[in-house]
C-alpha atoms as a PDB file:
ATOM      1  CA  UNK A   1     -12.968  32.258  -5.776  1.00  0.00           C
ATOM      2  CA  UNK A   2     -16.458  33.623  -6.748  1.00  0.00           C
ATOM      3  CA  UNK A   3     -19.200  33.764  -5.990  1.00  0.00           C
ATOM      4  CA  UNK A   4     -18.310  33.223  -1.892  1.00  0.00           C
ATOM      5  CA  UNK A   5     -21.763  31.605  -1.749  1.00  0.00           C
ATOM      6  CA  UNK A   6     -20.538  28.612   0.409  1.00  0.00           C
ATOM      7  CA  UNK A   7     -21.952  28.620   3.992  1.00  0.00           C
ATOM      8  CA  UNK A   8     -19.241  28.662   6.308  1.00  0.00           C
ATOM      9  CA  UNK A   9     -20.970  28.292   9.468  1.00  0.00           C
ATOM     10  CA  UNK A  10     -22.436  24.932   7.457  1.00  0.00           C
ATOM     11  CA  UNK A  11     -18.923  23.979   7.293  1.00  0.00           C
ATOM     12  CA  UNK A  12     -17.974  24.782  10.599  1.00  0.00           C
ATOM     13  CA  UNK A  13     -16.107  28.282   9.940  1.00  0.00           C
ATOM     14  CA  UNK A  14     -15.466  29.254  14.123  1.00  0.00           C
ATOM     15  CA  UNK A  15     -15.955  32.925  13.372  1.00  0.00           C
ATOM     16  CA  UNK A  16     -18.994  34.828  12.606  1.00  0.00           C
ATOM     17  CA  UNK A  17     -18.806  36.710   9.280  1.00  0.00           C
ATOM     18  CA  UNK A  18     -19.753  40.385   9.824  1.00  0.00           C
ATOM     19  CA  UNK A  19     -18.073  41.838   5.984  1.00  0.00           C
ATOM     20  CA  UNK A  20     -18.060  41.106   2.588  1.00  0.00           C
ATOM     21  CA  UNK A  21     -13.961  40.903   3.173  1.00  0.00           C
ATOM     22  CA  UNK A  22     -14.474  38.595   6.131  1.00  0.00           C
ATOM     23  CA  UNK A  23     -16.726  36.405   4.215  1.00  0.00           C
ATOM     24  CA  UNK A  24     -13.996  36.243   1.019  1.00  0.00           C
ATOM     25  CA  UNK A  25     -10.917  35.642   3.651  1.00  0.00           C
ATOM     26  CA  UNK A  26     -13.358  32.854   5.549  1.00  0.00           C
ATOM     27  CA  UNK A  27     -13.813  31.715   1.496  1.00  0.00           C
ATOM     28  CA  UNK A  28     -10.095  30.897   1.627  1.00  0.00           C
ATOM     29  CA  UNK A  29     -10.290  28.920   5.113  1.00  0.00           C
ATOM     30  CA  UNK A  30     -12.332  27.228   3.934  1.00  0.00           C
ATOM     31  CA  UNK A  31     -10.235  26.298   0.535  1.00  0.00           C
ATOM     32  CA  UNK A  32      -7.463  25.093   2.965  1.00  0.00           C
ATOM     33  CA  UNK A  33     -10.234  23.021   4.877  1.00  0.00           C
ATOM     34  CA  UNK A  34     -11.189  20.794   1.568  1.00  0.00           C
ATOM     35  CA  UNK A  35      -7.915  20.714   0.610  1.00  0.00           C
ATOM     36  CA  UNK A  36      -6.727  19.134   4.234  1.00  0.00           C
ATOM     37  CA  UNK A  37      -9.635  16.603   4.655  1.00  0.00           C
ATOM     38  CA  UNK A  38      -8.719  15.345   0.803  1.00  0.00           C
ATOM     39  CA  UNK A  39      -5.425  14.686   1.644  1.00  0.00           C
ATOM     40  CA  UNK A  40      -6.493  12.956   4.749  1.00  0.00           C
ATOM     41  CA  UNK A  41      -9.300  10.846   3.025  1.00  0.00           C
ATOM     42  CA  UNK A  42      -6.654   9.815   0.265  1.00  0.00           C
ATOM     43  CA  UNK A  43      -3.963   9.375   3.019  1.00  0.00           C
ATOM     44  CA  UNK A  44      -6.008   6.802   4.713  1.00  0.00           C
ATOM     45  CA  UNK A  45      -6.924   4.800   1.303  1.00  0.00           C
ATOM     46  CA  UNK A  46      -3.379   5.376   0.026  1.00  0.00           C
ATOM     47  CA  UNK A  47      -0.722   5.604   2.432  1.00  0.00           C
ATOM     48  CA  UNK A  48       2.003   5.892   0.157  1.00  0.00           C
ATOM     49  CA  UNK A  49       0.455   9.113  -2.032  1.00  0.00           C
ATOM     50  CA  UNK A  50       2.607  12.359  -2.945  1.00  0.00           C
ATOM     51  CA  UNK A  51       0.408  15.409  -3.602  1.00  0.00           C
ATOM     52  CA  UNK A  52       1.183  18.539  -4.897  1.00  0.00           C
ATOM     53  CA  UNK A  53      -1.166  21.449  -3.903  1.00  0.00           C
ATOM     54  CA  UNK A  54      -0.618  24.680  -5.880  1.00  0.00           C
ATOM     55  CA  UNK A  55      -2.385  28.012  -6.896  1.00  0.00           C
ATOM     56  CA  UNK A  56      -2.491  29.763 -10.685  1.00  0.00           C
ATOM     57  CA  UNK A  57      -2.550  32.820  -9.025  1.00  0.00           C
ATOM     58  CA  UNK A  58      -1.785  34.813  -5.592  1.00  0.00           C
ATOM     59  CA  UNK A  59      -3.962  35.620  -3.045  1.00  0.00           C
ATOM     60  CA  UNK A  60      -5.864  38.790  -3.602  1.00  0.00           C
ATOM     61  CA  UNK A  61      -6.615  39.328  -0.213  1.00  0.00           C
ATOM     62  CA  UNK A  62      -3.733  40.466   1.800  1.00  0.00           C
ATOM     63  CA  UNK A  63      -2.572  43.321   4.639  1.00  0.00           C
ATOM     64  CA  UNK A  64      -2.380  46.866   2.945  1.00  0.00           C
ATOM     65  CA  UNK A  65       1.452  46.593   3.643  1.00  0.00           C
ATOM     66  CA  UNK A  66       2.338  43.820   0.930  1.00  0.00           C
ATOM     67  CA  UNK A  67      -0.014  44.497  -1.659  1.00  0.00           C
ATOM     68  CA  UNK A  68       2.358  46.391  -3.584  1.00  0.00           C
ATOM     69  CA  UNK A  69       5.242  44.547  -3.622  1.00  0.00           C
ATOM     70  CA  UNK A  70       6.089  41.680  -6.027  1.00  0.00           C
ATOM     71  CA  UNK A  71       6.246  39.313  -4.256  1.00  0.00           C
ATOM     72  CA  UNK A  72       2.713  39.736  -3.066  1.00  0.00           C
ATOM     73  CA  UNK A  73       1.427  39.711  -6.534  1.00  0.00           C
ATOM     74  CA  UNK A  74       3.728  37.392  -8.313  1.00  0.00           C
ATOM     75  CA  UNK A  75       3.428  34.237  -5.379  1.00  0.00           C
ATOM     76  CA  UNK A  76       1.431  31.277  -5.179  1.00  0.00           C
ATOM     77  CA  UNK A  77       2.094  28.189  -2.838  1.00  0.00           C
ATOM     78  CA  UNK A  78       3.717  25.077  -4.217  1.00  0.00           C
ATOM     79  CA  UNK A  79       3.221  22.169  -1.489  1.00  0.00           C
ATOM     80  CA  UNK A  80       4.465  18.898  -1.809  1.00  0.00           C
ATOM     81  CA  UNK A  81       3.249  16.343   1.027  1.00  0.00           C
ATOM     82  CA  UNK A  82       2.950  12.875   2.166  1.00  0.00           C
ATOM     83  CA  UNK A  83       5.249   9.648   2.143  1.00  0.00           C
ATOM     84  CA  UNK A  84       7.497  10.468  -0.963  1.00  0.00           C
ATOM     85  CA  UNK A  85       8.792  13.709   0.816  1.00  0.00           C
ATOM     86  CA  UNK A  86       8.724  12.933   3.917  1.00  0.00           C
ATOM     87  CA  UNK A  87      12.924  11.726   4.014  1.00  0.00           C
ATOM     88  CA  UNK A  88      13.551  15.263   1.994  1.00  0.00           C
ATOM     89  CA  UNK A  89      10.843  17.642   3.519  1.00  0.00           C
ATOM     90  CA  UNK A  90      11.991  20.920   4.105  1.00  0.00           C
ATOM     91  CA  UNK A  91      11.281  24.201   3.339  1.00  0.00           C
ATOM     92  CA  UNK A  92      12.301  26.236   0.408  1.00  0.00           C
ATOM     93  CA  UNK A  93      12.021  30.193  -0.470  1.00  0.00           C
ATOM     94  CA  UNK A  94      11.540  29.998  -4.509  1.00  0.00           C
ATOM     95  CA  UNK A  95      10.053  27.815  -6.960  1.00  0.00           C
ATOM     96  CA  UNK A  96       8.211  27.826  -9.701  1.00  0.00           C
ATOM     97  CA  UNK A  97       5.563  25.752 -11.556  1.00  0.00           C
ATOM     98  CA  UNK A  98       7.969  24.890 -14.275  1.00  0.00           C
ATOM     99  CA  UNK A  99      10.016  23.024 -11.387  1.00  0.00           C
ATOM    100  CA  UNK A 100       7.321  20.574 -10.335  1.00  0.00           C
ATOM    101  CA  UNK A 101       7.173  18.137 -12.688  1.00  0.00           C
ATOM    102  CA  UNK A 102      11.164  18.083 -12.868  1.00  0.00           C
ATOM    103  CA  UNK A 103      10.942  17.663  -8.973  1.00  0.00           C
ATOM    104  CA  UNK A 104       8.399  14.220  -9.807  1.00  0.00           C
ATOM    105  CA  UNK A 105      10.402  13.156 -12.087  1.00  0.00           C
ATOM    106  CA  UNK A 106      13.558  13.336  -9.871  1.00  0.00           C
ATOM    107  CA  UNK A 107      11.773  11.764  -6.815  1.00  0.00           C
ATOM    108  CA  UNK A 108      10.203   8.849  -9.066  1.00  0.00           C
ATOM    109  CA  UNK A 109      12.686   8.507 -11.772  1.00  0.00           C
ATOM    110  CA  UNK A 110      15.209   5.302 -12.018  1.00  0.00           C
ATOM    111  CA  UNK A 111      18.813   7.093 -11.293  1.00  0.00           C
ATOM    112  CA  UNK A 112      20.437   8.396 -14.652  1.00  0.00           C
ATOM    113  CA  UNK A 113      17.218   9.005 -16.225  1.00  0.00           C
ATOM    114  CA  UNK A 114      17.113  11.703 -19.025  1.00  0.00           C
ATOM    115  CA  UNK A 115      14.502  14.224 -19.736  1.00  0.00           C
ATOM    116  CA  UNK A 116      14.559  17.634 -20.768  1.00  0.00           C
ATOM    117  CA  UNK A 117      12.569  20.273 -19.200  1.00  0.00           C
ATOM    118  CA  UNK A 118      12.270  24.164 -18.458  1.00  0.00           C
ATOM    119  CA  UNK A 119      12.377  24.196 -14.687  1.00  0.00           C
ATOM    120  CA  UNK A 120      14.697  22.424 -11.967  1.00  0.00           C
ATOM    121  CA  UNK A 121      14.488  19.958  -9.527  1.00  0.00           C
ATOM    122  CA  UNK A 122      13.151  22.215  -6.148  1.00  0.00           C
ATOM    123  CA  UNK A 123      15.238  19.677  -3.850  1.00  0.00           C
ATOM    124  CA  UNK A 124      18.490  18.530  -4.190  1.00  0.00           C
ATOM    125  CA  UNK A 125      21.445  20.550  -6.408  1.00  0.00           C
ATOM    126  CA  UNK A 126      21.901  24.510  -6.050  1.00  0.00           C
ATOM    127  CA  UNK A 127      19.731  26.007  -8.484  1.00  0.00           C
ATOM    128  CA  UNK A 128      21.433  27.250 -12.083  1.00  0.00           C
ATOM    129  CA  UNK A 129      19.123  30.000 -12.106  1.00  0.00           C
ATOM    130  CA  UNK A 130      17.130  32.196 -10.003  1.00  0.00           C
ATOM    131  CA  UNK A 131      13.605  31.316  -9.721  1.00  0.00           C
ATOM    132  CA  UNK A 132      11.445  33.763 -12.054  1.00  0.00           C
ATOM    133  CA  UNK A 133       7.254  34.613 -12.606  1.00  0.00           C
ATOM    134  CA  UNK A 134       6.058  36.551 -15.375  1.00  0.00           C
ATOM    135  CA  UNK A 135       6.898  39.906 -14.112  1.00  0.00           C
ATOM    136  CA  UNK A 136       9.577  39.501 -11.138  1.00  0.00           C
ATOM    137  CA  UNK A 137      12.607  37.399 -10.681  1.00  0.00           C
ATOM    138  CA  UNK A 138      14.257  36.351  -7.034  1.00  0.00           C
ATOM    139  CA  UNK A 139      17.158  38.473  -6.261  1.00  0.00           C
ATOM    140  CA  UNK A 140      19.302  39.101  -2.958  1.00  0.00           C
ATOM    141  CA  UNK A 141      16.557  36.278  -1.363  1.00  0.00           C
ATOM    142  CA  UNK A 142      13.567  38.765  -2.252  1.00  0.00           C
ATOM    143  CA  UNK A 143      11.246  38.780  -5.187  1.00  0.00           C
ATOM    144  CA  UNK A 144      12.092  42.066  -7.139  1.00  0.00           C
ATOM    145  CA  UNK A 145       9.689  43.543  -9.943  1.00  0.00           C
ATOM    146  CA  UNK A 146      11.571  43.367 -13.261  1.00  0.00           C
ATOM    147  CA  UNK A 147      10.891  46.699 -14.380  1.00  0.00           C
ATOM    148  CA  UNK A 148      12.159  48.208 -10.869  1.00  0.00           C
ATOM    149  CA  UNK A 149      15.663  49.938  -9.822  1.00  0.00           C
ATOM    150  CA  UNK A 150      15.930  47.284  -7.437  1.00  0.00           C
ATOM    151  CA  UNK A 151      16.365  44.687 -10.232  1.00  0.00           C
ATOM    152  CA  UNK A 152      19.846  44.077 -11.709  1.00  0.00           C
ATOM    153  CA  UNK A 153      20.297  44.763 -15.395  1.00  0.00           C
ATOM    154  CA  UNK A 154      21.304  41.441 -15.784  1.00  0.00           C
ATOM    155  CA  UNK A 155      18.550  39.513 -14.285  1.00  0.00           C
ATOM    156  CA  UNK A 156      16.213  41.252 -16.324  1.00  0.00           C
ATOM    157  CA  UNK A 157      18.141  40.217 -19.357  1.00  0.00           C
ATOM    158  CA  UNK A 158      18.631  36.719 -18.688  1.00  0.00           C
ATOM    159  CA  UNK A 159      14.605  36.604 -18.537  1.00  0.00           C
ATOM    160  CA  UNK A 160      13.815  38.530 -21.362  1.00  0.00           C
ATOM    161  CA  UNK A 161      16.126  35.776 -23.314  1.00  0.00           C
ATOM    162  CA  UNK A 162      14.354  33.276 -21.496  1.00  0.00           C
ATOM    163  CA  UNK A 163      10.960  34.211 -22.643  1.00  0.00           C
ATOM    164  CA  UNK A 164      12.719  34.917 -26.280  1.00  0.00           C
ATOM    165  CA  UNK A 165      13.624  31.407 -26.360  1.00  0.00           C
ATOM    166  CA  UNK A 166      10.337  30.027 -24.958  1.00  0.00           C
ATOM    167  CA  UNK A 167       8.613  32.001 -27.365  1.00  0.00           C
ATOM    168  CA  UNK A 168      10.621  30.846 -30.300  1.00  0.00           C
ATOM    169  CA  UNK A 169      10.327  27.524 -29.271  1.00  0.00           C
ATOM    170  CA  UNK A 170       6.715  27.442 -28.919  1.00  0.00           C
ATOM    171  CA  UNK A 171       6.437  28.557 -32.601  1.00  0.00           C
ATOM    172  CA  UNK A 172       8.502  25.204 -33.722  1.00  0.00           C
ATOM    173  CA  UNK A 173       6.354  22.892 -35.523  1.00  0.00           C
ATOM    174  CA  UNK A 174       8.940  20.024 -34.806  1.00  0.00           C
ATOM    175  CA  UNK A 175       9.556  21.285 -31.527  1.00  0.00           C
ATOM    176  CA  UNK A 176      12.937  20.658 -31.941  1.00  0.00           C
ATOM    177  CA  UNK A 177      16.321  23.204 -31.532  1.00  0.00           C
ATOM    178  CA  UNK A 178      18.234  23.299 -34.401  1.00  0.00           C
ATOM    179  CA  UNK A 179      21.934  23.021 -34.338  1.00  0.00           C
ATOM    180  CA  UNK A 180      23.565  24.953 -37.567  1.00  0.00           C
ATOM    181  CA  UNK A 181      23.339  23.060 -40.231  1.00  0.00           C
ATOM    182  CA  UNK A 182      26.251  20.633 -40.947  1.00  0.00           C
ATOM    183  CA  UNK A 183      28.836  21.258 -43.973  1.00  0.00           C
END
């Protein structure tokens, strides 16, 4: 992020910045840098941590090639790490933000433990719906633009409902769903 005033050679950034685009990209090194030595500092203090390390937005700075495409500007990492996930680590394609705290709650929760929630567990069970961002949804294994050929007719239903719904809901003072009323 702004203002990229940080001195990287300070930090120990191994190349020399000769562009205001080097010195941004470096800007992001060095974002992974902090990142990795607090994980380590807290690892050594508290062996038994989870973290989970994610962006609110994508990377502005990427090859001319992916720029355009959705999934360039509708992805952001989602990393969980340490002991908790060690026994389920793997990697995974699609998630969302709305699935981390189901995927906490799921890793810490007693078994049979009830909670509602917008998003789904990222390991464990197939997911009941396809993994979607604001403007793009996951389809065929790719992220597809919602307003694109290349997006079923479908998909682009099921999240306009989606953000009906959340919208609706949002508006409840209760918060609650109603259910008809009774006769």
């Amino acid at each position: 992020h702004q203002p990229y005033d940080v001195d990287l050679r300070g930090e120990g950034c191994p190349k020399k910045i000769e562009s205001e685009l080097e010195n941004k990209i470096w800007h992001q090194w060095y974002t992974d840098k902090c990142i990795g030595d607090f994980v380590r500092e807290i690892q050594k203090k508290y062996p038994d941590s989870m973290f989970v390390i994610t962006g609110d937005h994508s990377s502005r700075y990427k090859p001319e090639a992916v720029l355009g495409s959705a999934g360039a500007r509708n992805v952001v990492p989602i990393i969980f790490c340490g002991k908790p996930v060690e026994k389920i680590a793997k990697e995974y394609d699609f998630a969302r933000h709305l699935d981390i705290l189901p995927t906490i709650v799921e890793m810490i929760a007693p078994e049979g433990f009830e909670y509602k929630t917008w998003g789904e567990p990222i390991f464990g069970s197939p997911r009941k719906c396809p993994p979607f961002y604001a403007n793009a949804i996951v389809s065929d294994g790719r992220i597809v633009a919602l307003d694109s050929n290349e997006c079923p007719a479908e998909l682009r239903e099921f999240v306009r409902k989606y953000h009906a719904l959340a919208y609706w809901r949002s508006l409840r003072e209760d918060g609650k769903i109603p259910h008809g009323k009774k006769k």
